[in-house]
PDB file of N, CA and C in Angstrom:
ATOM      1  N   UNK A   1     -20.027 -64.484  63.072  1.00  0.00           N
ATOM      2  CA  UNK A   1     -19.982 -65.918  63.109  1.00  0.00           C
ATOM      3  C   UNK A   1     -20.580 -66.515  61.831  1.00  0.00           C
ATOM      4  N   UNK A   2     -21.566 -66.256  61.297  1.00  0.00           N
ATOM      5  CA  UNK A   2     -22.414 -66.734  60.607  1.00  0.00           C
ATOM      6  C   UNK A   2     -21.874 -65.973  59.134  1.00  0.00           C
ATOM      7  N   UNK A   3     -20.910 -65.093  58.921  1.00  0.00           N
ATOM      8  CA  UNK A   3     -20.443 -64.590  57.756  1.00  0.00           C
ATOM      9  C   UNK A   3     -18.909 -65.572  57.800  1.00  0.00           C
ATOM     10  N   UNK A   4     -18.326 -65.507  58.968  1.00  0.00           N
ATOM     11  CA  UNK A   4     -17.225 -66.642  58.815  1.00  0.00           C
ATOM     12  C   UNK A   4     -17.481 -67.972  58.499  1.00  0.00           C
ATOM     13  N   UNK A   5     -18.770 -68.461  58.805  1.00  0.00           N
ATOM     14  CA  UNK A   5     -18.855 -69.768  57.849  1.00  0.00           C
ATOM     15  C   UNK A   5     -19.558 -69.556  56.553  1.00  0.00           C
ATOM     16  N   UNK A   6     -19.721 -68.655  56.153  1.00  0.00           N
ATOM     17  CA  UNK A   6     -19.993 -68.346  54.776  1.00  0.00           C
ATOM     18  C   UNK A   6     -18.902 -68.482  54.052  1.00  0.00           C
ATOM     19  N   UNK A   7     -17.550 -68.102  54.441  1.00  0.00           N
ATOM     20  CA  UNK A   7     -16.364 -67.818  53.607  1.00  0.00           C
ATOM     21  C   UNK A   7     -15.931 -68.982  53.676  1.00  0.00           C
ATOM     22  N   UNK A   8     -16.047 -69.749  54.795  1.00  0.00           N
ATOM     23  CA  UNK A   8     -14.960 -70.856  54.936  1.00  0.00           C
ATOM     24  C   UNK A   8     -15.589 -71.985  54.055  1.00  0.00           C
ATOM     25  N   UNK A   9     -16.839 -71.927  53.506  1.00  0.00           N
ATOM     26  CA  UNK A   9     -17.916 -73.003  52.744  1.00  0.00           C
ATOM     27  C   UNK A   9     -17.518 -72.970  51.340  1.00  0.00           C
ATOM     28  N   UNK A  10     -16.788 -71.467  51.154  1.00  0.00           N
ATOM     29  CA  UNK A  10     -15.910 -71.730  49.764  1.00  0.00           C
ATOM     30  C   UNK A  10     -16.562 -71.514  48.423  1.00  0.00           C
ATOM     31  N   UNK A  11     -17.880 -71.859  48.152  1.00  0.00           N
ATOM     32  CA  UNK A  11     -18.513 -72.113  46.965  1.00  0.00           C
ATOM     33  C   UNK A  11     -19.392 -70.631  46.875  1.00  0.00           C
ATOM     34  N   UNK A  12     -18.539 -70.057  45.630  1.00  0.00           N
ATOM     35  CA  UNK A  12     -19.482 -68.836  45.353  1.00  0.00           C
ATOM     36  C   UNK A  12     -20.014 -68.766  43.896  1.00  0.00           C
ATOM     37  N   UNK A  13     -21.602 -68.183  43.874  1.00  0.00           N
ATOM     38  CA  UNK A  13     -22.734 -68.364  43.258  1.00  0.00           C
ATOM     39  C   UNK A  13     -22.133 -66.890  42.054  1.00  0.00           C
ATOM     40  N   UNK A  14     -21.831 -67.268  40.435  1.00  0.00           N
ATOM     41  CA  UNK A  14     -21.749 -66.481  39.845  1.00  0.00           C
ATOM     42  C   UNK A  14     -23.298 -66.024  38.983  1.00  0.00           C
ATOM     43  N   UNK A  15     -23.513 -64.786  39.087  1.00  0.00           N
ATOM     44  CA  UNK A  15     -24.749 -64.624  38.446  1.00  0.00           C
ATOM     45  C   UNK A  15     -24.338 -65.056  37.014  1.00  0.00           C
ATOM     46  N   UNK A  16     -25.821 -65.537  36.269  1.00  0.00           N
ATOM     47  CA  UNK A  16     -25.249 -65.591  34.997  1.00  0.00           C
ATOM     48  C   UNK A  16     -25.395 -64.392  33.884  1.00  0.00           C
ATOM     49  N   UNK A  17     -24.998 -64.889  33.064  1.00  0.00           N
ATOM     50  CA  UNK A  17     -24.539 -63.375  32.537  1.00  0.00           C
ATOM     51  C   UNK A  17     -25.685 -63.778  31.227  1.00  0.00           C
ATOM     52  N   UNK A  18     -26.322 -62.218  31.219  1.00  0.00           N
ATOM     53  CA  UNK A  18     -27.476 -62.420  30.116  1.00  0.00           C
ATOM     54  C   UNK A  18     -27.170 -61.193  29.130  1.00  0.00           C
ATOM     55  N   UNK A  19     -25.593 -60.776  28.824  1.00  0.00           N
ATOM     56  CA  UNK A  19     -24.771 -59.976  27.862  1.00  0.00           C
ATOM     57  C   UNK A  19     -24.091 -60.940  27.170  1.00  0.00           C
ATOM     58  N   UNK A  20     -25.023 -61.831  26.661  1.00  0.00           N
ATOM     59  CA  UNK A  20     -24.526 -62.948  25.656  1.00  0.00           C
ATOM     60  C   UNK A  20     -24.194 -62.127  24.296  1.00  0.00           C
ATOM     61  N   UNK A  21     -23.088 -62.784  23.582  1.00  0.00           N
ATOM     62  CA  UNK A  21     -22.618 -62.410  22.304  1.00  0.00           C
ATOM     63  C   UNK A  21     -23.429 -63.505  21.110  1.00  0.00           C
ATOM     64  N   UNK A  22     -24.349 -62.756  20.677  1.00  0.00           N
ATOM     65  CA  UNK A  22     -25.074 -63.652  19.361  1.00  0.00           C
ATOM     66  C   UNK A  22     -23.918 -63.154  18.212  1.00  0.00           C
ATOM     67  N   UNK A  23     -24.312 -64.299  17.374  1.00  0.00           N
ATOM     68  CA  UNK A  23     -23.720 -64.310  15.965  1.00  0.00           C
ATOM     69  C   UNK A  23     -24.187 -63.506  15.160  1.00  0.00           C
ATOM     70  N   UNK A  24     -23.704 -62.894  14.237  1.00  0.00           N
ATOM     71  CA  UNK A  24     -24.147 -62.053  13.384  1.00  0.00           C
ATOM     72  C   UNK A  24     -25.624 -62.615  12.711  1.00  0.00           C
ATOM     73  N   UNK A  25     -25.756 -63.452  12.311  1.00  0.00           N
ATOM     74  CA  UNK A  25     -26.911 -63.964  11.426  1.00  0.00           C
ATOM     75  C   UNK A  25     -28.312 -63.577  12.972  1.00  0.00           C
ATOM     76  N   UNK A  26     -27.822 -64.250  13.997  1.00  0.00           N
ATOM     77  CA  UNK A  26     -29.101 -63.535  14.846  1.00  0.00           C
ATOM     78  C   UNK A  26     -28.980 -62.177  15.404  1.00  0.00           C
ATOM     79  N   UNK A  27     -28.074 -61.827  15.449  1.00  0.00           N
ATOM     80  CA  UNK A  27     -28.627 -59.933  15.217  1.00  0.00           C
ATOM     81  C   UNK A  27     -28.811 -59.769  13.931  1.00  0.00           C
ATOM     82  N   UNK A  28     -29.189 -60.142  13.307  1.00  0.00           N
ATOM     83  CA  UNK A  28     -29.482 -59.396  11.591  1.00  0.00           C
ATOM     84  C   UNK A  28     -30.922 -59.789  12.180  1.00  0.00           C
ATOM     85  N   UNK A  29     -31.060 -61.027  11.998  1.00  0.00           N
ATOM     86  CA  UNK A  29     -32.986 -61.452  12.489  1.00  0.00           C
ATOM     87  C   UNK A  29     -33.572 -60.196  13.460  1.00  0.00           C
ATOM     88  N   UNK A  30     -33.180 -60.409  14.392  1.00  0.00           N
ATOM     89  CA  UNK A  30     -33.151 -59.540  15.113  1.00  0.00           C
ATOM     90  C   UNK A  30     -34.090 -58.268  15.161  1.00  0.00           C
ATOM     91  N   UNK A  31     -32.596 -57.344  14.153  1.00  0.00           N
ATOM     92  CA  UNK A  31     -33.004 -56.256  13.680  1.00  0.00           C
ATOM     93  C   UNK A  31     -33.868 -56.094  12.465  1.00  0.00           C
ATOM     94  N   UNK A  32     -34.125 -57.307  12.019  1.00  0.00           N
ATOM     95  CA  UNK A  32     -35.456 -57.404  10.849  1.00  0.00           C
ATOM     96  C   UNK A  32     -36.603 -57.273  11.841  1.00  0.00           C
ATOM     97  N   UNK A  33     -36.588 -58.098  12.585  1.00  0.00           N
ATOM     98  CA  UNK A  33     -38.158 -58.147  13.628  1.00  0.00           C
ATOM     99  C   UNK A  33     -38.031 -56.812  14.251  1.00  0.00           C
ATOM    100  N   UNK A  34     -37.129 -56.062  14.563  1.00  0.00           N
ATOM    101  CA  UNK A  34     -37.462 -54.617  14.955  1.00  0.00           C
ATOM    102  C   UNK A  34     -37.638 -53.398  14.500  1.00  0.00           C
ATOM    103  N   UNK A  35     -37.296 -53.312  12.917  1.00  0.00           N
ATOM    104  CA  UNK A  35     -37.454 -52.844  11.986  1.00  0.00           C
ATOM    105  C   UNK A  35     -38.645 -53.175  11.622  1.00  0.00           C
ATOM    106  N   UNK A  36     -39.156 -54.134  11.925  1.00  0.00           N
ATOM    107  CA  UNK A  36     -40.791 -54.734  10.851  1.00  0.00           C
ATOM    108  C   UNK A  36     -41.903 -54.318  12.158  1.00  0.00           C
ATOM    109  N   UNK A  37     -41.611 -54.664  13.268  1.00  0.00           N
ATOM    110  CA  UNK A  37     -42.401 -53.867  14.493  1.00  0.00           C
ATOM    111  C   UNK A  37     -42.941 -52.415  14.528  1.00  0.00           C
ATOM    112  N   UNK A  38     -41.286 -51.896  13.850  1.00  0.00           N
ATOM    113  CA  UNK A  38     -41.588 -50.315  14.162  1.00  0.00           C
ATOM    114  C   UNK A  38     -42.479 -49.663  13.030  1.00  0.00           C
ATOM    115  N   UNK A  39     -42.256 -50.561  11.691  1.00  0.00           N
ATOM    116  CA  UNK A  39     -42.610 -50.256  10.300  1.00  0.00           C
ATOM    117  C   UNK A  39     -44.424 -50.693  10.776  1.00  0.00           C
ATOM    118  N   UNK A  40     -44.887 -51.719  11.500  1.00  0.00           N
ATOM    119  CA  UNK A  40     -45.810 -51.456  11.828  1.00  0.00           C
ATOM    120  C   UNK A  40     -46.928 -50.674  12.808  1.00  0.00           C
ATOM    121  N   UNK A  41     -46.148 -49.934  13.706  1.00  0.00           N
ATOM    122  CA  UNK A  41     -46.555 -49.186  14.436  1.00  0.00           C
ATOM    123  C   UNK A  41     -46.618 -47.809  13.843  1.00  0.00           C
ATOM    124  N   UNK A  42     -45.909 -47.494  12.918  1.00  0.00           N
ATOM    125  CA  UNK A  42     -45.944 -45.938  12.483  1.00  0.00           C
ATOM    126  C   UNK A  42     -45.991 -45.893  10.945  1.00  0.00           C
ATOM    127  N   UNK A  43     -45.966 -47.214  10.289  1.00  0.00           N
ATOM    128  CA  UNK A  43     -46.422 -47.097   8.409  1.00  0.00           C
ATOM    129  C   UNK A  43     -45.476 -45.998   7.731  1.00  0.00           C
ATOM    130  N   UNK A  44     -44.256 -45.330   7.980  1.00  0.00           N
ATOM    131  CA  UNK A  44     -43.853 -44.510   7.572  1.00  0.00           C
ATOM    132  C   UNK A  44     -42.974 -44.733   6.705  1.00  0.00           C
ATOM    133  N   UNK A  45     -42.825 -44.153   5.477  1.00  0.00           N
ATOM    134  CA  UNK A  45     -41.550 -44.703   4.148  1.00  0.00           C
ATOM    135  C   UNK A  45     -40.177 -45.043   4.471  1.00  0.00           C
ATOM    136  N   UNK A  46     -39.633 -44.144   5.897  1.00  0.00           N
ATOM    137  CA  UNK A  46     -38.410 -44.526   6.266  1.00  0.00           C
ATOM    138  C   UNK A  46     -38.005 -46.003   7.211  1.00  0.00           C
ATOM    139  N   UNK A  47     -39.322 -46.569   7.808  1.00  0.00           N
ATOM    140  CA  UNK A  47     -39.271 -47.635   8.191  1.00  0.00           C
ATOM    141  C   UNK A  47     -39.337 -48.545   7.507  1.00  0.00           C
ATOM    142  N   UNK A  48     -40.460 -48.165   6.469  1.00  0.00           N
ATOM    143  CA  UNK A  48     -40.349 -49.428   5.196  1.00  0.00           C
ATOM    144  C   UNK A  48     -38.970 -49.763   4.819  1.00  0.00           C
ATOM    145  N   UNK A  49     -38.487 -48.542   4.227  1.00  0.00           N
ATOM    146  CA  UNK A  49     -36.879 -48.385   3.643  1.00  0.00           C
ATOM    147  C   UNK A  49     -36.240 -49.844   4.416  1.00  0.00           C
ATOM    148  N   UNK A  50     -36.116 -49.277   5.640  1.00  0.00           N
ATOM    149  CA  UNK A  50     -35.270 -49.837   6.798  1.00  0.00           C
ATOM    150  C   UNK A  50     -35.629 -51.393   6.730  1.00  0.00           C
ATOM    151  N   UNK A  51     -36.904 -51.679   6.985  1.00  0.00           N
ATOM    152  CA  UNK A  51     -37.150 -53.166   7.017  1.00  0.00           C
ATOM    153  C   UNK A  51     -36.960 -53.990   5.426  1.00  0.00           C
ATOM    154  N   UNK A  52     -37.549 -53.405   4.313  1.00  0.00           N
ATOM    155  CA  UNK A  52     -36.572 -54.192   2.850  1.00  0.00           C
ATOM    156  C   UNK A  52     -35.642 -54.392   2.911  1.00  0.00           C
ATOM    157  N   UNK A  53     -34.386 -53.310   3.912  1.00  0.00           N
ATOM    158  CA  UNK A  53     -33.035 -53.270   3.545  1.00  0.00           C
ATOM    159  C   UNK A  53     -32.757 -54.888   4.418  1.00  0.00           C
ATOM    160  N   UNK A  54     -33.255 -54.581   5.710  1.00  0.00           N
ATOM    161  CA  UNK A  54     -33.158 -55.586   6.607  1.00  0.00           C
ATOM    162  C   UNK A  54     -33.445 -56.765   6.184  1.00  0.00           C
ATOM    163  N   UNK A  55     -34.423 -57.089   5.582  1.00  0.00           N
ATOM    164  CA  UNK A  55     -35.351 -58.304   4.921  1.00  0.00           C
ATOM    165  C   UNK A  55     -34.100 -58.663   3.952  1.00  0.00           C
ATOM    166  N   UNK A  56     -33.886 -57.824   2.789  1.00  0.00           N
ATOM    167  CA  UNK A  56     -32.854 -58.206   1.660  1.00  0.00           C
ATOM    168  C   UNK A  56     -31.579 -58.887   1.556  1.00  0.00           C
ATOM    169  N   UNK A  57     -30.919 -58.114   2.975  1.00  0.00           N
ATOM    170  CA  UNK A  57     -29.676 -58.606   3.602  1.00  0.00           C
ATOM    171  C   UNK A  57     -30.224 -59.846   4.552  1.00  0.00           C
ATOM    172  N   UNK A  58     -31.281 -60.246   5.159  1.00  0.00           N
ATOM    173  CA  UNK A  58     -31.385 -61.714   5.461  1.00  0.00           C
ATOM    174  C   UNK A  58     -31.418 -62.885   4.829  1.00  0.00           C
ATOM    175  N   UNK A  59     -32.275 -62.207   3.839  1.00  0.00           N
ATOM    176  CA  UNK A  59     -32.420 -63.010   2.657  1.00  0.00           C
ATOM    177  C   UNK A  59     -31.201 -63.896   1.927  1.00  0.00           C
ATOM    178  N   UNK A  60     -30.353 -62.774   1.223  1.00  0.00           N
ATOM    179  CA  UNK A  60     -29.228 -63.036   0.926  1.00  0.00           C
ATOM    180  C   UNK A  60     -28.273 -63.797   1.631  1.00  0.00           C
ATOM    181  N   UNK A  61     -28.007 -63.373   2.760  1.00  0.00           N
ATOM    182  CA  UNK A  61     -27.373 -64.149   3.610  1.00  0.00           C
ATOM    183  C   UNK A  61     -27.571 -65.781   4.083  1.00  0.00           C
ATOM    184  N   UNK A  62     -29.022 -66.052   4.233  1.00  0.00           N
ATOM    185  CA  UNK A  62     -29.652 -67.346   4.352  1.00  0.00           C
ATOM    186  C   UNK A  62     -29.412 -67.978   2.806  1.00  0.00           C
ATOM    187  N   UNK A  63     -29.532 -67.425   1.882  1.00  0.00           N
ATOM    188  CA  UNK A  63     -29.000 -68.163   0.524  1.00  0.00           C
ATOM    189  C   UNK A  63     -27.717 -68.726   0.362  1.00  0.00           C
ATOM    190  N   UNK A  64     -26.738 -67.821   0.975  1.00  0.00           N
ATOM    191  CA  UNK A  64     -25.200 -67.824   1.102  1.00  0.00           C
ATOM    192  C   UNK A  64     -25.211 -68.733   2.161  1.00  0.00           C
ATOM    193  N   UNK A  65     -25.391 -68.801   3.232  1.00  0.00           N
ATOM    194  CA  UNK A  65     -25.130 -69.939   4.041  1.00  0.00           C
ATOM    195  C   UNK A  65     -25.621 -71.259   3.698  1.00  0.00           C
ATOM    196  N   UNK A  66     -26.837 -71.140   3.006  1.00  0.00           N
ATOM    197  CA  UNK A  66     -27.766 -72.725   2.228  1.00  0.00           C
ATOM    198  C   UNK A  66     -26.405 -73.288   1.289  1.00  0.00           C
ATOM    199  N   UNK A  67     -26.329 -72.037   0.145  1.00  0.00           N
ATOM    200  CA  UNK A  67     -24.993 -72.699  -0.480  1.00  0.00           C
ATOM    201  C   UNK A  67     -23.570 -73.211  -0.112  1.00  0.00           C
ATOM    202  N   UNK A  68     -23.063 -72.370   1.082  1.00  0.00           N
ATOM    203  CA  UNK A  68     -22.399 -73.065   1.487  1.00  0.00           C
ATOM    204  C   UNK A  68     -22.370 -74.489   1.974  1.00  0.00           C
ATOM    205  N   UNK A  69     -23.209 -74.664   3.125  1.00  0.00           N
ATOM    206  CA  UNK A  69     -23.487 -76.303   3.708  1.00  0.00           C
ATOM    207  C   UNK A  69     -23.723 -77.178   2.666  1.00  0.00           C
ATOM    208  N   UNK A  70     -24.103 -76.824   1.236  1.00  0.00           N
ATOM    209  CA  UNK A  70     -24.593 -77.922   0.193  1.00  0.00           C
ATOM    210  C   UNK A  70     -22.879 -77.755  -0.139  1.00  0.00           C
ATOM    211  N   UNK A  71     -22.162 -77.065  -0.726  1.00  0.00           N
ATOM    212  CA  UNK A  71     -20.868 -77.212  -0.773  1.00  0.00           C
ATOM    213  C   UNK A  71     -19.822 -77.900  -0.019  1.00  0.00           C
ATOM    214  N   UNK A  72     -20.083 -77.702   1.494  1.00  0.00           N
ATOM    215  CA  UNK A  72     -19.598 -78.546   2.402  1.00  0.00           C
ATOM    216  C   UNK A  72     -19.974 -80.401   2.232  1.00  0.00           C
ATOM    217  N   UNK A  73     -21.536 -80.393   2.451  1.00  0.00           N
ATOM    218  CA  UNK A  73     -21.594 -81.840   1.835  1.00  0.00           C
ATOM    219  C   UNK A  73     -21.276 -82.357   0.733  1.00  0.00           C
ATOM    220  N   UNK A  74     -21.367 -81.758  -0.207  1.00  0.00           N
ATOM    221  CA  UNK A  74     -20.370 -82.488  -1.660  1.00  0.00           C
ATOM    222  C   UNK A  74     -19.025 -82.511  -1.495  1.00  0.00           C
ATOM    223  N   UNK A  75     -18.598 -81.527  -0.769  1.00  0.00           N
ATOM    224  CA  UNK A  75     -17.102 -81.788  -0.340  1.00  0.00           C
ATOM    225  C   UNK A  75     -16.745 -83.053   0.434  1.00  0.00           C
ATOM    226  N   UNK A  76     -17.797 -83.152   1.279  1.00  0.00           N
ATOM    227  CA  UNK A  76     -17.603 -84.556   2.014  1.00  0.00           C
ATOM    228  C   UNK A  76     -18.063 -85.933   1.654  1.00  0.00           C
ATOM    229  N   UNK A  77     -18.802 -86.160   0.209  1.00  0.00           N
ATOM    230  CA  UNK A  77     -19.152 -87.538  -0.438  1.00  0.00           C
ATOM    231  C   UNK A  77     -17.965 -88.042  -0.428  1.00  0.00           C
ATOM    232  N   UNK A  78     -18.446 -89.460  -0.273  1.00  0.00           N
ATOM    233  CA  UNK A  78     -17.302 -90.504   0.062  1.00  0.00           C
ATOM    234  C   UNK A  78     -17.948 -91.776  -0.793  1.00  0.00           C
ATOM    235  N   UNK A  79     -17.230 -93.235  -1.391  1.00  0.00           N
ATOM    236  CA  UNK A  79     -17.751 -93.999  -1.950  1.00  0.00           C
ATOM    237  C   UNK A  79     -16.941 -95.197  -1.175  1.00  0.00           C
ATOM    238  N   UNK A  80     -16.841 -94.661   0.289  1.00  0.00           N
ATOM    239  CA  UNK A  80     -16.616 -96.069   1.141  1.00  0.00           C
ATOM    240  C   UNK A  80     -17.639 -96.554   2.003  1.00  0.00           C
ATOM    241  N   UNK A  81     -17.374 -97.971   2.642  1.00  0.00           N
ATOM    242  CA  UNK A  81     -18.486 -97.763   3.150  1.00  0.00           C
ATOM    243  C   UNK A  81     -17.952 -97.893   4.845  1.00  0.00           C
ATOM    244  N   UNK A  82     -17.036 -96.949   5.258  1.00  0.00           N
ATOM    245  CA  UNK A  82     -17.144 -96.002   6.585  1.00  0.00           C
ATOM    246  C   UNK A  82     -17.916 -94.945   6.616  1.00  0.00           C
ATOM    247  N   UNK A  83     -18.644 -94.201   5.320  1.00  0.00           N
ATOM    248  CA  UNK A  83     -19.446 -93.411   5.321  1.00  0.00           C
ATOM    249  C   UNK A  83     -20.643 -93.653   4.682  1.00  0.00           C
ATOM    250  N   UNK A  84     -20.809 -94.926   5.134  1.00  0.00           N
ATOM    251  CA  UNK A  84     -21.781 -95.542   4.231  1.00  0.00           C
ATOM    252  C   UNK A  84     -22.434 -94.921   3.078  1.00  0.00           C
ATOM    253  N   UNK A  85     -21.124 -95.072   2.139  1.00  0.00           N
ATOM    254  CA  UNK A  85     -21.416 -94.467   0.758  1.00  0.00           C
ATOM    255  C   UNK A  85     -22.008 -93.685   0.206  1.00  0.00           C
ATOM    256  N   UNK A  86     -21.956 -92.914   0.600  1.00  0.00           N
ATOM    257  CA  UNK A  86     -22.797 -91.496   0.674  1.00  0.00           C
ATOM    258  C   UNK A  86     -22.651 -90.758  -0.391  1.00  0.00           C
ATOM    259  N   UNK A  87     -21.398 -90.857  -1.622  1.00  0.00           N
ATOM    260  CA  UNK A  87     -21.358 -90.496  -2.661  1.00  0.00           C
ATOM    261  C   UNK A  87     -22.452 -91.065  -3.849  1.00  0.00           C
ATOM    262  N   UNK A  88     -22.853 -92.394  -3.502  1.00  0.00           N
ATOM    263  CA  UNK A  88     -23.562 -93.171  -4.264  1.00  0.00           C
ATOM    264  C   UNK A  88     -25.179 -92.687  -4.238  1.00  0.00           C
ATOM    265  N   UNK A  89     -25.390 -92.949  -2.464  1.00  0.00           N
ATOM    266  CA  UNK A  89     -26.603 -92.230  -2.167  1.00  0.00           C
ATOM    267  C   UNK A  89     -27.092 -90.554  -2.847  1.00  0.00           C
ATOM    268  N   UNK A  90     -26.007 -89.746  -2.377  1.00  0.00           N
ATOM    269  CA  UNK A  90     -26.541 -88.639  -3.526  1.00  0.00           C
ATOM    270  C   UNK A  90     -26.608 -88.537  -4.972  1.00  0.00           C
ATOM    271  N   UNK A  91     -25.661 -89.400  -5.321  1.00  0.00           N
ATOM    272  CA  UNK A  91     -25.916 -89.451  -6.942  1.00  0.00           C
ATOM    273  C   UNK A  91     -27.548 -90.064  -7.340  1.00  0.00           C
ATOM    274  N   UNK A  92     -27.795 -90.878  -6.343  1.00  0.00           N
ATOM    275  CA  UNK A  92     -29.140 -91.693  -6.973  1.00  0.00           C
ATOM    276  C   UNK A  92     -30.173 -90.577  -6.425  1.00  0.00           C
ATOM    277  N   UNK A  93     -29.717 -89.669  -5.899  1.00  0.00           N
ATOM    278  CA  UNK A  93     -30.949 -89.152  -5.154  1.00  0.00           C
ATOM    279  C   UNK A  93     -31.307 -87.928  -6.648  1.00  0.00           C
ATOM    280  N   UNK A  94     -29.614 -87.491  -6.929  1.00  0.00           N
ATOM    281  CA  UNK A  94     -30.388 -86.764  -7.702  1.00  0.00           C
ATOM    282  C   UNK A  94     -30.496 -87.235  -9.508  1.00  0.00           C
ATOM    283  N   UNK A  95     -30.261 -88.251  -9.157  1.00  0.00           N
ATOM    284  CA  UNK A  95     -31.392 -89.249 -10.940  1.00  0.00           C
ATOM    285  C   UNK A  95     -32.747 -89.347 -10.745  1.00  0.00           C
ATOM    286  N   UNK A  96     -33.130 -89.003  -9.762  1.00  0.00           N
ATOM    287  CA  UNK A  96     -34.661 -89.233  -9.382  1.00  0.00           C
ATOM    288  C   UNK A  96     -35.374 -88.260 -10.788  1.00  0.00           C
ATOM    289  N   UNK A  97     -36.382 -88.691 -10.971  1.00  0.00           N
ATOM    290  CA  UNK A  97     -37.401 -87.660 -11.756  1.00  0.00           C
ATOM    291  C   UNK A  97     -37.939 -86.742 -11.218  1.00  0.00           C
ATOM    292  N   UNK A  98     -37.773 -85.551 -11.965  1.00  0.00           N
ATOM    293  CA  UNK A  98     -38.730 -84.569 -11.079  1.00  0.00           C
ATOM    294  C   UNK A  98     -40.048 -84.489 -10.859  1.00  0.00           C
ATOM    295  N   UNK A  99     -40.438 -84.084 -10.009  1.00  0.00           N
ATOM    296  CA  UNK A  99     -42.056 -84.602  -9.965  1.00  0.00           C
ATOM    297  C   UNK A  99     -42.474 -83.234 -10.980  1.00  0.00           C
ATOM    298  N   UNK A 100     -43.796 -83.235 -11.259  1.00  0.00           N
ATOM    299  CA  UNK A 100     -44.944 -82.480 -12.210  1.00  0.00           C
ATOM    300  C   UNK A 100     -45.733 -82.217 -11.308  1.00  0.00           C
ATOM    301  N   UNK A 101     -45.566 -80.928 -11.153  1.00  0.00           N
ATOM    302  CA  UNK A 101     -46.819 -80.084 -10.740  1.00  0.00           C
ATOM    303  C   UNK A 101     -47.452 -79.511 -11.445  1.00  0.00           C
ATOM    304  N   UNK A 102     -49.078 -80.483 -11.323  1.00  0.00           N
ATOM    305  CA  UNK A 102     -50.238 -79.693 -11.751  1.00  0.00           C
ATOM    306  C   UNK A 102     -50.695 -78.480 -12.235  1.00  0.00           C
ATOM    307  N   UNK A 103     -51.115 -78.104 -12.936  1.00  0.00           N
ATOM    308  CA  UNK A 103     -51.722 -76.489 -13.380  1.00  0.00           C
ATOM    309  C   UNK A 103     -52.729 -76.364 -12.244  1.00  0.00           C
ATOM    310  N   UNK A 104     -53.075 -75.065 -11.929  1.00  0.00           N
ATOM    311  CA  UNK A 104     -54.382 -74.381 -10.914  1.00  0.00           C
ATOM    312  C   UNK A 104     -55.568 -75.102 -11.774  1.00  0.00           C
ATOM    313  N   UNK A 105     -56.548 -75.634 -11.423  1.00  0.00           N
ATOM    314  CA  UNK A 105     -57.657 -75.897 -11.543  1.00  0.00           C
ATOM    315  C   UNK A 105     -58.791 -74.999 -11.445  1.00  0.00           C
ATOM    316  N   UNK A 106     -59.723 -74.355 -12.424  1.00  0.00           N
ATOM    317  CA  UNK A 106     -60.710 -73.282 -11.787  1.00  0.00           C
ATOM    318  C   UNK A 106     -62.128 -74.329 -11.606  1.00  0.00           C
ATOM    319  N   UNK A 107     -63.050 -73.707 -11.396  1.00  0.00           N
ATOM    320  CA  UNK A 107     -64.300 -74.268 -10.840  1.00  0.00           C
ATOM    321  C   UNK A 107     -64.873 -75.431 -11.979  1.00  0.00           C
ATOM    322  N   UNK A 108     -64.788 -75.615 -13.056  1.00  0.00           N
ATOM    323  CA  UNK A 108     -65.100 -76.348 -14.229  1.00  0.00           C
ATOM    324  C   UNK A 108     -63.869 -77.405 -14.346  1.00  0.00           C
ATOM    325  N   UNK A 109     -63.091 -77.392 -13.914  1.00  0.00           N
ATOM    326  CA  UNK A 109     -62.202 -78.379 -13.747  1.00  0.00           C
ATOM    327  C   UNK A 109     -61.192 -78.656 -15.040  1.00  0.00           C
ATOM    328  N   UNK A 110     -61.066 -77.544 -15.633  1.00  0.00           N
ATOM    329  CA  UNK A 110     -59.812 -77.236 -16.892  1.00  0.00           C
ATOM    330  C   UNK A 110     -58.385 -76.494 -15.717  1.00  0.00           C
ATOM    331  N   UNK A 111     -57.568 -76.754 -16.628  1.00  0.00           N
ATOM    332  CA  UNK A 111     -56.417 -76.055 -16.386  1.00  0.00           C
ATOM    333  C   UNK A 111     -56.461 -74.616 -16.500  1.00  0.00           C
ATOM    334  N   UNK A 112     -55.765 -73.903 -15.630  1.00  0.00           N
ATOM    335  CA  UNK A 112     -55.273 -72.154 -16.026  1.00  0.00           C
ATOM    336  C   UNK A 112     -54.618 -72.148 -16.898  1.00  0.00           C
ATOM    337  N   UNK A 113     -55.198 -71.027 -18.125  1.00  0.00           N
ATOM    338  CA  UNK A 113     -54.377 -70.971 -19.534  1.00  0.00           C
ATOM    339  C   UNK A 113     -54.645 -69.374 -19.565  1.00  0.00           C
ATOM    340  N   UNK A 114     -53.500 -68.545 -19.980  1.00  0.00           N
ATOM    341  CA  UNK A 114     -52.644 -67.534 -19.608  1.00  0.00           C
ATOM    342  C   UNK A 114     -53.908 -67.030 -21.138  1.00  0.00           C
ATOM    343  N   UNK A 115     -54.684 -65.352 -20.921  1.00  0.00           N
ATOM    344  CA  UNK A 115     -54.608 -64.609 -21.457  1.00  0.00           C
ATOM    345  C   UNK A 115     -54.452 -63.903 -23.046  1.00  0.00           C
ATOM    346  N   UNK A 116     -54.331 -64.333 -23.794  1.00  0.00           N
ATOM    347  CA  UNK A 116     -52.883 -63.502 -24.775  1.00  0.00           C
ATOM    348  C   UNK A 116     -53.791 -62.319 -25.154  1.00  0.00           C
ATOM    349  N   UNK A 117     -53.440 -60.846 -25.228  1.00  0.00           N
ATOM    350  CA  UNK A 117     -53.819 -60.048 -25.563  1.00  0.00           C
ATOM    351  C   UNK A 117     -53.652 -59.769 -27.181  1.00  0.00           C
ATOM    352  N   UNK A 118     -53.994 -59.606 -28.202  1.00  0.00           N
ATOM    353  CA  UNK A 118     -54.874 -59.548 -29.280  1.00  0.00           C
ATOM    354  C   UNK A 118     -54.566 -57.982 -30.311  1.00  0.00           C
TER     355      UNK A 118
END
């Protein structure tokens, strides 16, 4: 009785599924943080190996995707104002001056001046 109104109620509960498909860029992370785990649990040259390689190829990759999206937005400057002119806005953004950063300061309050060997 009580299984026949189970069926007849119609609505069935799908588990959810936690065999999600990540994107390549988060399995690369991923396998950097598990590579850098293991490289710290056992200090051994072949883990090091493993985690630079890992690190290098993130690296790279996060550069390549930065450049892309800056490519994408210059692709998309516009000098109407449905996009509220957004070609204009980046041009002024980048006439700006660059700022000046300071030299290191040591305890006497001069600048760091480099060495020259003699």
């Amino acid at each position: 009785m009580m299984n026949q109104a189970v069926e007849q109620a119609g609505t069935t509960y799908q588990q959810p599924s936690f065999n999600r498909i990540f994107s390549a860029d988060i399995q690369r992370l991923v396998r950097k943080e598990k590579s850098k785990k293991e490289w710290q649990q056992h200090r051994s040259p072949q883990h090091k190996a493993r985690l630079r390689e890992c690190t290098t190829r993130l690296r790279n990759l996060l550069a390549f995707e930065k450049t892309a999206s800056f490519q994408t937005y210059l692709e998309n400057l516009d000098a109407t104002p449905e996009i509220n002119y957004s070609l204009w806005r980046a041009a002024r953004k980048l006439k700006r001056p660059v700022e000046f950063k300071s030299p290191l300061r040591n305890s006497s309050g001069v600048g760091h001046v480099a060495i020259v060997k003699r």
